[in-house]
C-alpha atoms as a PDB file:
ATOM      1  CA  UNK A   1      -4.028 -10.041   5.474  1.00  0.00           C
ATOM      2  CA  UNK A   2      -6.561  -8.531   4.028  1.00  0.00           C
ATOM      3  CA  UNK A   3      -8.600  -5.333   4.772  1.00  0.00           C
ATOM      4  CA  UNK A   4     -12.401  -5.040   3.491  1.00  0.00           C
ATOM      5  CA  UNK A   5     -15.082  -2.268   3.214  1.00  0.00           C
ATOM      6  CA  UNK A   6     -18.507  -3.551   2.152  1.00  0.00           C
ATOM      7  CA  UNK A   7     -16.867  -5.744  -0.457  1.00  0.00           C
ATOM      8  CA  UNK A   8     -18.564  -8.919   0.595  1.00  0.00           C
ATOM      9  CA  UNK A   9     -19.165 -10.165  -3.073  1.00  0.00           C
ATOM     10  CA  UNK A  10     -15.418  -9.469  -4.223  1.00  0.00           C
ATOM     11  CA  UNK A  11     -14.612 -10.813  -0.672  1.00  0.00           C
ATOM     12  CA  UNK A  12     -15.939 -14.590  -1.467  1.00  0.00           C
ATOM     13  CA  UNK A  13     -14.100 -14.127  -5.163  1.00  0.00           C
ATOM     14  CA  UNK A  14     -10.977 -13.823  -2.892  1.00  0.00           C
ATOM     15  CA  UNK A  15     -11.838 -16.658  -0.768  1.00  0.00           C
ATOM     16  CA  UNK A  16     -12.129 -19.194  -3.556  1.00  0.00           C
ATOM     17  CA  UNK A  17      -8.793 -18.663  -4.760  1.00  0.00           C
ATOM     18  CA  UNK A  18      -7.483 -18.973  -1.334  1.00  0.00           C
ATOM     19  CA  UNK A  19      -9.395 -21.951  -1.310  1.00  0.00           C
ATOM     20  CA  UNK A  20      -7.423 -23.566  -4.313  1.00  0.00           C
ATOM     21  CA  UNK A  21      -4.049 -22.670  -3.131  1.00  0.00           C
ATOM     22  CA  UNK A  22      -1.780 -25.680  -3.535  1.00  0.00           C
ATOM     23  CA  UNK A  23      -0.189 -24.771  -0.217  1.00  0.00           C
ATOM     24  CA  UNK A  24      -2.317 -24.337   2.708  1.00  0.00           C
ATOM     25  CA  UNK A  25       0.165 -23.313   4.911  1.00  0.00           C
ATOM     26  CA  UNK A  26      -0.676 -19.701   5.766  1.00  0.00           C
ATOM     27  CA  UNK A  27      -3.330 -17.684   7.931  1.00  0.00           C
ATOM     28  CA  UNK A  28      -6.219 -15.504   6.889  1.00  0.00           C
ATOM     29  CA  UNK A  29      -6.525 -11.908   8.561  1.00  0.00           C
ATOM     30  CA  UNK A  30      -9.435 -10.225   7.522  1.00  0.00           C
ATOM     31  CA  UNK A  31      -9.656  -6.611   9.115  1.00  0.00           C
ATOM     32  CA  UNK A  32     -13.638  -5.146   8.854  1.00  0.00           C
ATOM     33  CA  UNK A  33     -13.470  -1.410   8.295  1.00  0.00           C
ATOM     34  CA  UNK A  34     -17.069  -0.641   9.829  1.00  0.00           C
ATOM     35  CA  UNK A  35     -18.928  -2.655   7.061  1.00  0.00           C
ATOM     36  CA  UNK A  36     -22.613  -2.291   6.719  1.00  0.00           C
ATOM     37  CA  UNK A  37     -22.802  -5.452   4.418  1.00  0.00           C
ATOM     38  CA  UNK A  38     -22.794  -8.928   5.471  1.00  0.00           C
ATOM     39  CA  UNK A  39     -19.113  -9.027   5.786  1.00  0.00           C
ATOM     40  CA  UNK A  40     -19.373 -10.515   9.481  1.00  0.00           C
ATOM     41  CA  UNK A  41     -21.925 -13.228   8.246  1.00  0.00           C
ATOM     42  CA  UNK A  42     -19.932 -13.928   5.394  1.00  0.00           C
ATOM     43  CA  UNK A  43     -16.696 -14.870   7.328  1.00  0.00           C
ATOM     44  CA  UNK A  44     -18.204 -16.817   9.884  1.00  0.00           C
ATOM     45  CA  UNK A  45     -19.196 -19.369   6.585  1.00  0.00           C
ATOM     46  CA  UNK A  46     -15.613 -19.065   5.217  1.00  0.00           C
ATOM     47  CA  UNK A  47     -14.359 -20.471   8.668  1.00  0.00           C
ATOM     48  CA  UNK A  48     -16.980 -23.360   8.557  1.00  0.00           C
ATOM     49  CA  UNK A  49     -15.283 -24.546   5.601  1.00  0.00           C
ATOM     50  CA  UNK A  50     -11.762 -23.227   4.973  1.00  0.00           C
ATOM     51  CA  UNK A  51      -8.719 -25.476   5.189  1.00  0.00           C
ATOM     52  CA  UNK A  52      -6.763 -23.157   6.458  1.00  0.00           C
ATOM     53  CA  UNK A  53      -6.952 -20.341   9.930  1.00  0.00           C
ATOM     54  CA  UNK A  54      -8.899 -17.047   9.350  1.00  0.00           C
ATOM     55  CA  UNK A  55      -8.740 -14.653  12.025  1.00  0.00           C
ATOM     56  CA  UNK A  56     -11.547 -11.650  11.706  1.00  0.00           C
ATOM     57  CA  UNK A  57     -10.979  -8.277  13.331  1.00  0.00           C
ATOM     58  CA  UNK A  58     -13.950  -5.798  13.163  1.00  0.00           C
ATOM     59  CA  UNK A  59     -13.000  -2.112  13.999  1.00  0.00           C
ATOM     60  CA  UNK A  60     -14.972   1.720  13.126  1.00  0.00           C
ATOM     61  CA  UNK A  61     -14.354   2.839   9.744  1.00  0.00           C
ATOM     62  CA  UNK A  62     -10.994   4.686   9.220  1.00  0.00           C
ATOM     63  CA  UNK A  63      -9.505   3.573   5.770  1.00  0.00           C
ATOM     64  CA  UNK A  64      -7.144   0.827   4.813  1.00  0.00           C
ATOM     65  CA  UNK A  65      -4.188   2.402   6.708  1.00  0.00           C
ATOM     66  CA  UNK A  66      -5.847   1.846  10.196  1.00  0.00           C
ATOM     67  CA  UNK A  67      -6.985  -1.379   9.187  1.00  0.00           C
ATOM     68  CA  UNK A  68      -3.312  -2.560   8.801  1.00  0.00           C
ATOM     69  CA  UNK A  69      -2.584  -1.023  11.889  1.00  0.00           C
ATOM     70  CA  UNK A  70      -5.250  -2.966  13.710  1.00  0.00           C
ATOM     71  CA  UNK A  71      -3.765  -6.200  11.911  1.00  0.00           C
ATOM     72  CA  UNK A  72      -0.119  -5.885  12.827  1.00  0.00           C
ATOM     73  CA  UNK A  73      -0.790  -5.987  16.709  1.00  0.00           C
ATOM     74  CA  UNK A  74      -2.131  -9.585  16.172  1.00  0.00           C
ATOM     75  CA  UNK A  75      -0.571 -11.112  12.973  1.00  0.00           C
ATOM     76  CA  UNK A  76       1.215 -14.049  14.493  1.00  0.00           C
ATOM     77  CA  UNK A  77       3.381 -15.078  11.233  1.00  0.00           C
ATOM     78  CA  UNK A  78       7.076 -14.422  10.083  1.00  0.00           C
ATOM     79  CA  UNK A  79       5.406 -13.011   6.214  1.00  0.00           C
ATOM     80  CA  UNK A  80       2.722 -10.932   5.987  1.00  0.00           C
ATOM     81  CA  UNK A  81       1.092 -10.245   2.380  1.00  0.00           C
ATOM     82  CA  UNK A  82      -1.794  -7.419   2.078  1.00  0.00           C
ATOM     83  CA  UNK A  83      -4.292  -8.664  -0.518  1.00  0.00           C
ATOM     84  CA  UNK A  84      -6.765  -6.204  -1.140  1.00  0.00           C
ATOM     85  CA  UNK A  85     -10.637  -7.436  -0.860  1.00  0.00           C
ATOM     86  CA  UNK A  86     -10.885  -6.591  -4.486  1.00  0.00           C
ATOM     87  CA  UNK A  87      -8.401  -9.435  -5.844  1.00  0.00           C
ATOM     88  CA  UNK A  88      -7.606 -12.583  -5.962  1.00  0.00           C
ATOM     89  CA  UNK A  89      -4.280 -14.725  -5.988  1.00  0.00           C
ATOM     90  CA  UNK A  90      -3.018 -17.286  -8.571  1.00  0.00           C
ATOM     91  CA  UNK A  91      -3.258 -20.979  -7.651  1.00  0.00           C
ATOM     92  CA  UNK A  92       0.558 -21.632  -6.547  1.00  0.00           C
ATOM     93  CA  UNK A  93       1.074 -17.935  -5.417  1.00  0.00           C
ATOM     94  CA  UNK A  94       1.700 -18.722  -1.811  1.00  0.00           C
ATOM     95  CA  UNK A  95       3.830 -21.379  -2.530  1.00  0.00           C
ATOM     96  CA  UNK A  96       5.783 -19.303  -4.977  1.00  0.00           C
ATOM     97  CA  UNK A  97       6.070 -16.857  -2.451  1.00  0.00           C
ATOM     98  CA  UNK A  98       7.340 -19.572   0.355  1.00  0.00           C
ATOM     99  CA  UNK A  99      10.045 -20.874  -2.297  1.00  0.00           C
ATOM    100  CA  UNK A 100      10.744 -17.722  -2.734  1.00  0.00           C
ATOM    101  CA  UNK A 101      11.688 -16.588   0.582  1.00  0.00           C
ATOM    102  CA  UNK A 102      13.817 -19.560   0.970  1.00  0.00           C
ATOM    103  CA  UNK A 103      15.827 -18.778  -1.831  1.00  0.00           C
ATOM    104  CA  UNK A 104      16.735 -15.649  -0.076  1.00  0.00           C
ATOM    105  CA  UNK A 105      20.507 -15.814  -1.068  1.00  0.00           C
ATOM    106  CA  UNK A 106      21.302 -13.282   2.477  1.00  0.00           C
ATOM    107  CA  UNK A 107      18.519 -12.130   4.208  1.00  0.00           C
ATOM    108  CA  UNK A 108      20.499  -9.189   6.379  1.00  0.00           C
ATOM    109  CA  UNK A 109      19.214  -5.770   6.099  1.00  0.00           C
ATOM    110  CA  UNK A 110      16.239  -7.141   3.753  1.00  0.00           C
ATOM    111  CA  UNK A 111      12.114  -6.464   4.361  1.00  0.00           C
ATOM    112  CA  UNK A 112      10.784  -8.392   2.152  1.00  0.00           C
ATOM    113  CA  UNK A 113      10.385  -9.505  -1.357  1.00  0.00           C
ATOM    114  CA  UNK A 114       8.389  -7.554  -4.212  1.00  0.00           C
ATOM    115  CA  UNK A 115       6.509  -9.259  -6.648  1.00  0.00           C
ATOM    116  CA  UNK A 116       4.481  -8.854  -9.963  1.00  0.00           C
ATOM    117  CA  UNK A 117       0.608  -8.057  -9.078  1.00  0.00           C
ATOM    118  CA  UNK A 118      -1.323  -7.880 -12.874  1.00  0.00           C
ATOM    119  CA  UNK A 119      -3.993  -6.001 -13.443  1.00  0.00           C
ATOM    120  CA  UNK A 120      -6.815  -7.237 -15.748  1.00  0.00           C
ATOM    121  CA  UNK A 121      -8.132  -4.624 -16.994  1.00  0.00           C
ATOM    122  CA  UNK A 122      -5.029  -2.528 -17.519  1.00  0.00           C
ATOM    123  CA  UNK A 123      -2.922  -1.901 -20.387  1.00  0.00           C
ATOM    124  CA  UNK A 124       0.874  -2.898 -19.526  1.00  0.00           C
ATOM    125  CA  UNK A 125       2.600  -4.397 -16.374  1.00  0.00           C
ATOM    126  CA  UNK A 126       5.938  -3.158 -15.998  1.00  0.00           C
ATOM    127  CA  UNK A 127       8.148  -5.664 -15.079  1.00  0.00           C
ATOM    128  CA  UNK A 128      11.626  -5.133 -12.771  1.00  0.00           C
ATOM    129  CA  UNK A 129      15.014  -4.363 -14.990  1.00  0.00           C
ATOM    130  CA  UNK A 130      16.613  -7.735 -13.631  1.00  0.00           C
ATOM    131  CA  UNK A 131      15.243 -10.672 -11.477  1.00  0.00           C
ATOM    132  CA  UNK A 132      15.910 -11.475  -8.096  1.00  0.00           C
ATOM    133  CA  UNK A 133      17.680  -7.969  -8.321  1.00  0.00           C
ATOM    134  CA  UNK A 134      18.386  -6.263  -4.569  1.00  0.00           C
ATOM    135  CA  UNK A 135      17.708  -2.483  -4.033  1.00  0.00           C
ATOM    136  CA  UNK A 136      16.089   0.132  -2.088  1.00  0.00           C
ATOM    137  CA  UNK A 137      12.072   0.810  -2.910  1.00  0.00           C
ATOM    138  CA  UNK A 138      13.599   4.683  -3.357  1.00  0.00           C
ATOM    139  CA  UNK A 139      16.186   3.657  -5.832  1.00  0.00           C
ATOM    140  CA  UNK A 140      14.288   0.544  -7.490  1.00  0.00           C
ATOM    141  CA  UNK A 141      10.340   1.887  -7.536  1.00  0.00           C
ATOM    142  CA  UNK A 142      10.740   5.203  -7.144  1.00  0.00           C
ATOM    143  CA  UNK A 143      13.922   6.602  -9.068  1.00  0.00           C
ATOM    144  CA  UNK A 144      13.755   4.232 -11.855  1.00  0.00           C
ATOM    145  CA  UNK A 145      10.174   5.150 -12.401  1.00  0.00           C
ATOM    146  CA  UNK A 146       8.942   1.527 -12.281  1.00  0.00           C
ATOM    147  CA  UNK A 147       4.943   2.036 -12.400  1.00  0.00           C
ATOM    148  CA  UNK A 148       1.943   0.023 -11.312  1.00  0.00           C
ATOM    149  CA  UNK A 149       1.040  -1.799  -8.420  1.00  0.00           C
ATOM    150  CA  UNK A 150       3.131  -4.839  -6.836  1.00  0.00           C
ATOM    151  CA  UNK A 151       2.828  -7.766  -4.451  1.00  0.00           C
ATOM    152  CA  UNK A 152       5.117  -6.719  -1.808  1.00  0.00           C
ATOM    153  CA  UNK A 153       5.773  -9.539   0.781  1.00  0.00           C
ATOM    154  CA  UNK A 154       7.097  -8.339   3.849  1.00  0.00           C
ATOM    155  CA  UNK A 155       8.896  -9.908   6.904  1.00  0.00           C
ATOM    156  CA  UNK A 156       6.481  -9.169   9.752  1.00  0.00           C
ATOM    157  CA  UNK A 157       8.915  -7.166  12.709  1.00  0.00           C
ATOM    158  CA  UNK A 158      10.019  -5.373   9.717  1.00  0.00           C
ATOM    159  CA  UNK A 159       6.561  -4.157   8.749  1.00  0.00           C
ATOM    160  CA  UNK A 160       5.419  -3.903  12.489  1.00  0.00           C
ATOM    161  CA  UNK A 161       8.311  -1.285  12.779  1.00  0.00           C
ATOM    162  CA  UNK A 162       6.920   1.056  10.491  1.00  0.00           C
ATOM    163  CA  UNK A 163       2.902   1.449  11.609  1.00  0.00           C
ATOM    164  CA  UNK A 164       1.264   3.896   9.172  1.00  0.00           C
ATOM    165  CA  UNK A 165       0.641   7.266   9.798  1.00  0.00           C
ATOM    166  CA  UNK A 166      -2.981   8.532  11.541  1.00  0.00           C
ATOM    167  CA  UNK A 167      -4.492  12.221  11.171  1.00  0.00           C
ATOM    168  CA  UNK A 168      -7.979  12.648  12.677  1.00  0.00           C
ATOM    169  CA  UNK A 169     -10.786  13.027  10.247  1.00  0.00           C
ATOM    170  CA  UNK A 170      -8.725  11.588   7.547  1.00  0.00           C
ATOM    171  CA  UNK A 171      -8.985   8.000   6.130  1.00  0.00           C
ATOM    172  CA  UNK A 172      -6.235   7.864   3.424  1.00  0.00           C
ATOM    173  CA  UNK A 173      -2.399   7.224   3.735  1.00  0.00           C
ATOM    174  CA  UNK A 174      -0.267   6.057   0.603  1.00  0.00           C
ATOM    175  CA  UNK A 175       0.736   3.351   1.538  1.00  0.00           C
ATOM    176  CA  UNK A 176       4.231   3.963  -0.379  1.00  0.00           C
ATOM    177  CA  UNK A 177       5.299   6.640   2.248  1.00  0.00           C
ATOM    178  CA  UNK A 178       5.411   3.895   4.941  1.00  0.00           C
ATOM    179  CA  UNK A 179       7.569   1.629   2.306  1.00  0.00           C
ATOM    180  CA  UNK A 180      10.017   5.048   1.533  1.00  0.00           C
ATOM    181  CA  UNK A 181      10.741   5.417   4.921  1.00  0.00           C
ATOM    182  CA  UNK A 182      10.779   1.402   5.800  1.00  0.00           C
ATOM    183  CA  UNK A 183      13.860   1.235   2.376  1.00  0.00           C
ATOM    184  CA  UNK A 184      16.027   4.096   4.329  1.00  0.00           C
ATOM    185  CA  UNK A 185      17.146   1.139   6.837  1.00  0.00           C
ATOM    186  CA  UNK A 186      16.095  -1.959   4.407  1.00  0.00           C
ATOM    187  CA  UNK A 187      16.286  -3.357   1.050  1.00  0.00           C
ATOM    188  CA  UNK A 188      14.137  -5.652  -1.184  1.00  0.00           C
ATOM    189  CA  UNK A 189      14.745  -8.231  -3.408  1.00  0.00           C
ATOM    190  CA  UNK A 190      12.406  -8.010  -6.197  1.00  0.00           C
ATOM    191  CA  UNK A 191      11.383 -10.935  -8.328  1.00  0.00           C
ATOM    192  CA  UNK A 192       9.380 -10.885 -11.984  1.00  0.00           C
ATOM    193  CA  UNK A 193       6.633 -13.363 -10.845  1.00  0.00           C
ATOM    194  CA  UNK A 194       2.960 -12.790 -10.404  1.00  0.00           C
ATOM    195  CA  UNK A 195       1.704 -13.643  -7.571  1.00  0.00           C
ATOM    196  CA  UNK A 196      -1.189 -11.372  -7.430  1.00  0.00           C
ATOM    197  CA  UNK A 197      -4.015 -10.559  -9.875  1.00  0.00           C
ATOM    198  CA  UNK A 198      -6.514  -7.939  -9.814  1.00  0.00           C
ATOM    199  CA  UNK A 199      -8.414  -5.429 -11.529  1.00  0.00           C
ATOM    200  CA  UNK A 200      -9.423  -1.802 -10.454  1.00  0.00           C
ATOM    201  CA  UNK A 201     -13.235  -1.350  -9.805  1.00  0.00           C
ATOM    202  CA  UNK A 202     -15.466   1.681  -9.404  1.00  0.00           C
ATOM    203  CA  UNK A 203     -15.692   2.847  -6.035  1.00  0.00           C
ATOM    204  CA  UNK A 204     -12.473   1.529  -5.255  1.00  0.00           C
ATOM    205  CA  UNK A 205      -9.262   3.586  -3.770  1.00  0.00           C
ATOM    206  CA  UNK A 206      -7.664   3.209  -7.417  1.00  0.00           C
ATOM    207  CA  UNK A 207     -10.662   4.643  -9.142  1.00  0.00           C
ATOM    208  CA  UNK A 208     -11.300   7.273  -6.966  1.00  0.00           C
ATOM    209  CA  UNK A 209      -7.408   8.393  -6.328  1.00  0.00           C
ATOM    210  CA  UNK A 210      -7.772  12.336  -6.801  1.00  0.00           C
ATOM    211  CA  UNK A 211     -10.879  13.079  -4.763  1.00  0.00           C
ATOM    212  CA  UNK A 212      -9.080  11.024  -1.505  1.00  0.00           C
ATOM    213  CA  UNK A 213      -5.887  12.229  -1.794  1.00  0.00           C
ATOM    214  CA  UNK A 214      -7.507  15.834  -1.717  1.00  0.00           C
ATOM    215  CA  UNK A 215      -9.635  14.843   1.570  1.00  0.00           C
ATOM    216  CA  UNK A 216      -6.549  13.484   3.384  1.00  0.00           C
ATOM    217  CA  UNK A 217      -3.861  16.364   3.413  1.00  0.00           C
ATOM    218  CA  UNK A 218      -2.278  16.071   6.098  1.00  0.00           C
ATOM    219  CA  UNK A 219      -1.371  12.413   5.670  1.00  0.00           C
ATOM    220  CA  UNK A 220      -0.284  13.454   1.802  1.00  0.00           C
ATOM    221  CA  UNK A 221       1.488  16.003   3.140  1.00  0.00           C
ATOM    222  CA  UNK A 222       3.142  13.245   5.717  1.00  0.00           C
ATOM    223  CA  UNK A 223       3.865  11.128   2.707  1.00  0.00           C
ATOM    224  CA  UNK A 224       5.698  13.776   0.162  1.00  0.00           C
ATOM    225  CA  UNK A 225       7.731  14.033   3.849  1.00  0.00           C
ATOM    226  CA  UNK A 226       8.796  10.659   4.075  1.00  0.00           C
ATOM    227  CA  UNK A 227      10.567  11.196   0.178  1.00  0.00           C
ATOM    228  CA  UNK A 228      11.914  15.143   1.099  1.00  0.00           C
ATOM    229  CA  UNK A 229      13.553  13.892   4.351  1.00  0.00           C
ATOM    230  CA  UNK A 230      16.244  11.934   2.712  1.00  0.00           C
ATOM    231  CA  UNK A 231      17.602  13.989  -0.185  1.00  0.00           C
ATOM    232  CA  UNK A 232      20.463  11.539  -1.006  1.00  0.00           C
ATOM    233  CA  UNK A 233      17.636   8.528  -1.801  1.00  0.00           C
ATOM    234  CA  UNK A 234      15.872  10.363  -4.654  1.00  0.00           C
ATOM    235  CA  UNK A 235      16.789  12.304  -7.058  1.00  0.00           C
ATOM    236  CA  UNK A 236      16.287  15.792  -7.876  1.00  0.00           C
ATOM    237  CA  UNK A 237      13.176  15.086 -10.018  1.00  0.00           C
ATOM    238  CA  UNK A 238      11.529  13.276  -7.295  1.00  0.00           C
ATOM    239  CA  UNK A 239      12.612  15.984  -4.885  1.00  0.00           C
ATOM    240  CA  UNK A 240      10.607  18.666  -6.782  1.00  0.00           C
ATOM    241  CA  UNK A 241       8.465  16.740  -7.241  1.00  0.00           C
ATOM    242  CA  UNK A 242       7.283  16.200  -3.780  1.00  0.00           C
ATOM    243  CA  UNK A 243       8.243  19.278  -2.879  1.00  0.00           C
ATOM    244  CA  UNK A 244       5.219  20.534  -5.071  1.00  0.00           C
ATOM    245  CA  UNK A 245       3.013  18.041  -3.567  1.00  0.00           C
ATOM    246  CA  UNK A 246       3.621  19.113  -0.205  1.00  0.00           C
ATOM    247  CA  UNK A 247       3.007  23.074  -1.310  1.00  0.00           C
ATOM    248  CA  UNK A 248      -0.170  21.626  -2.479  1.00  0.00           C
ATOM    249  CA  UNK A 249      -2.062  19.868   0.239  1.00  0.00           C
ATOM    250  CA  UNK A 250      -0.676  22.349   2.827  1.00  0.00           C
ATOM    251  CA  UNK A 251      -2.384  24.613   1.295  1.00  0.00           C
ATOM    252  CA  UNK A 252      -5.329  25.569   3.146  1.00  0.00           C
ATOM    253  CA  UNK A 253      -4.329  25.008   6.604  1.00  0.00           C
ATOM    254  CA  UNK A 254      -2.114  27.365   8.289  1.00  0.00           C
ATOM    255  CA  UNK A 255      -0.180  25.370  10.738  1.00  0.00           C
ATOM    256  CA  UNK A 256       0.197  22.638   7.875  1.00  0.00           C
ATOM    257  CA  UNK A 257       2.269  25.207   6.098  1.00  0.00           C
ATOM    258  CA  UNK A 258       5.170  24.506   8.203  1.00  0.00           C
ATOM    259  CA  UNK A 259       8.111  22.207   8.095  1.00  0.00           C
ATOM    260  CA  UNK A 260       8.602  21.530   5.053  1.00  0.00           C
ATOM    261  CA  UNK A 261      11.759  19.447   5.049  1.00  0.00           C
ATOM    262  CA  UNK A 262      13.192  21.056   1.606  1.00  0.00           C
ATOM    263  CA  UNK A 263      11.813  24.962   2.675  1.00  0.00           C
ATOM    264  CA  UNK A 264      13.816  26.393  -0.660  1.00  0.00           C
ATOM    265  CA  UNK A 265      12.337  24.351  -3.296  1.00  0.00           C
ATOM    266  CA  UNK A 266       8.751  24.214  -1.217  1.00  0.00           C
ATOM    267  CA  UNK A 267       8.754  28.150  -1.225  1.00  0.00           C
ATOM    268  CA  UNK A 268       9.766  28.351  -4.730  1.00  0.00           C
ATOM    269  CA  UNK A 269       6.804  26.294  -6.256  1.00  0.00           C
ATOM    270  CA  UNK A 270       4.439  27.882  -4.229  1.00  0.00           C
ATOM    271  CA  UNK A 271       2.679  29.626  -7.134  1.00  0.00           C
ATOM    272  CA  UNK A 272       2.201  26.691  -9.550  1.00  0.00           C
ATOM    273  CA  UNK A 273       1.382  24.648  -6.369  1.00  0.00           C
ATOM    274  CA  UNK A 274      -1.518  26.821  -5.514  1.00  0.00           C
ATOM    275  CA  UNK A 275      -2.635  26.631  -9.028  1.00  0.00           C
ATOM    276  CA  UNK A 276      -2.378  23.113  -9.355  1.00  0.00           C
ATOM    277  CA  UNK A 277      -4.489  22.849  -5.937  1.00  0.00           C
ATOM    278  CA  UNK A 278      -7.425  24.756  -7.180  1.00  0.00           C
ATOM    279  CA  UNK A 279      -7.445  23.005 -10.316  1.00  0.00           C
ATOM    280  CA  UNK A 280      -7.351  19.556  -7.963  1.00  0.00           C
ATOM    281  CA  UNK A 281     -10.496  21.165  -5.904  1.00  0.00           C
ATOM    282  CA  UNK A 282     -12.644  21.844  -8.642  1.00  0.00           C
ATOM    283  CA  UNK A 283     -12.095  18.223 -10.368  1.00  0.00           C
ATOM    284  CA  UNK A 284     -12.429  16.259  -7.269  1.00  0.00           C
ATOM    285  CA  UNK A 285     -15.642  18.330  -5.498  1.00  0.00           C
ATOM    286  CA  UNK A 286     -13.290  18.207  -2.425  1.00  0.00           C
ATOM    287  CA  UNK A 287     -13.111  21.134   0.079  1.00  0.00           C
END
């Protein structure tokens, strides 16, 4: 599934490798976020010639969140796998990824499978301490500090259970507040294979990370939530942590001062959080 904002040109890159995947046996959900590009034009070509099902959904720009959203209510397949517009996918990925899922030694209380995703034009991907280990995203991604993007494969009802967050006016949501939440009830298996290659562009959600972030508050307020909620998944690094993120984008917004689900360690880094926020401000040109 795959979510697009005027990328048309990077949207045909991603076609031809779908193209040349030795297993056709998958379907294509593209999700137009209010393009002004010939995304629509471009699509209806890709399904005069594609060997496999592509399903296009056009909707009013609202970010990549919504677009999932939008996605989920008609995504008619057990896996679903978010490939950004931007990248592309190895030859044999979505047969890895089907081998892969049938080597699923016990499948109870599991999501989904996390893979390798390499970046091009970045300096290291960090790989996961064992394969086919089984964990919690919280414990796994998040505690052990693993960095970088991955190619998270996810069961579909498990995904559908967890729809990401909306706030008016905002069109942002990290998408790894949906996955904290989602690894309180279920675990991953995580597997050192790429099956996903990219590289981050200008203009892109990776490249433009700071000034975003700062025009979505509430929904990175919503995500710093998802981690303070449930203390006994993170540790206490990650808890202050997130407890200074959500001093800083509620900041600025009375009623968004409230509830924060660790209130001693919010009120504690109030200071360095405002400080931290005006510093964010000026960099970013956000108000």
């Amino acid at each position: 599934m795959t979510p697009t904002y005027n990328r048309s040109k990077e949207l045909r890159r991603l076609f031809e490798t779908l193209r040349e995947q030795t297993c056709p046996n998958f379907e294509w959900y593209i999700v137009d976020d209010g393009s002004t590009d010939n995304t629509a034009d471009l699509v209806a070509d890709f399904k005069s010639v594609a060997p496999f099902r592509i399903f296009y959904l056009r909707k009013d720009n609202g970010g990549k969140h919504t677009a999932i959203n939008l996605a989920m209510q008609y995504v008619d397949c057990e896996l679903t796998f978010i490939v950004d517009s931007d990248d592309w996918l190895p030859p044999t990925s979505i047969q890895s990824i089907l081998d892969a899922f049938r080597r699923i030694p016990d499948a109870k209380g599991v999501c989904g499978i996390s893979f390798l995703k390499e970046m091009h034009n970045a300096d290291v991907m960090c790989r996961f301490p064992a394969n086919w280990m089984r964990g919690r995203y919280m414990d796994v991604r998040i505690n052990r500090r693993i960095q970088g993007d991955k190619a998270e494969v996810f069961y579909t009802n498990c995904l559908r259970e967890y729809p990401f967050p909306v706030f008016e006016g905002e069109r942002f949501y990290h998408e790894d507040g949906v996955w904290a939440r989602m690894s309180v009830r279920y675990e991953m298996y995580y597997v050192n294979e790429v099956v996903y290659e990219g590289e981050y562009l200008q203009g892109g959600l990776t490249s433009s990370n700071r000034t975003i972030k700062m025009s979505s508050p509430r929904g990175m307020k919503d995500r710093s939530e998802a981690f303070l909620e449930y203390p006994g998944f993170v540790n206490s690094s990650i808890l202050l942590k997130h407890a200074l993120l959500w001093d800083i984008y509620s900041y600025g917004n009375a009623s968004n001062r409230e509830g924060c689900p660790r209130p001693f360690m919010c009120r504690l880094l109030n200071p360095i959080a405002w400080v931290i926020r005006k510093k964010w401000l000026r960099e970013s040109g956000a108000k």
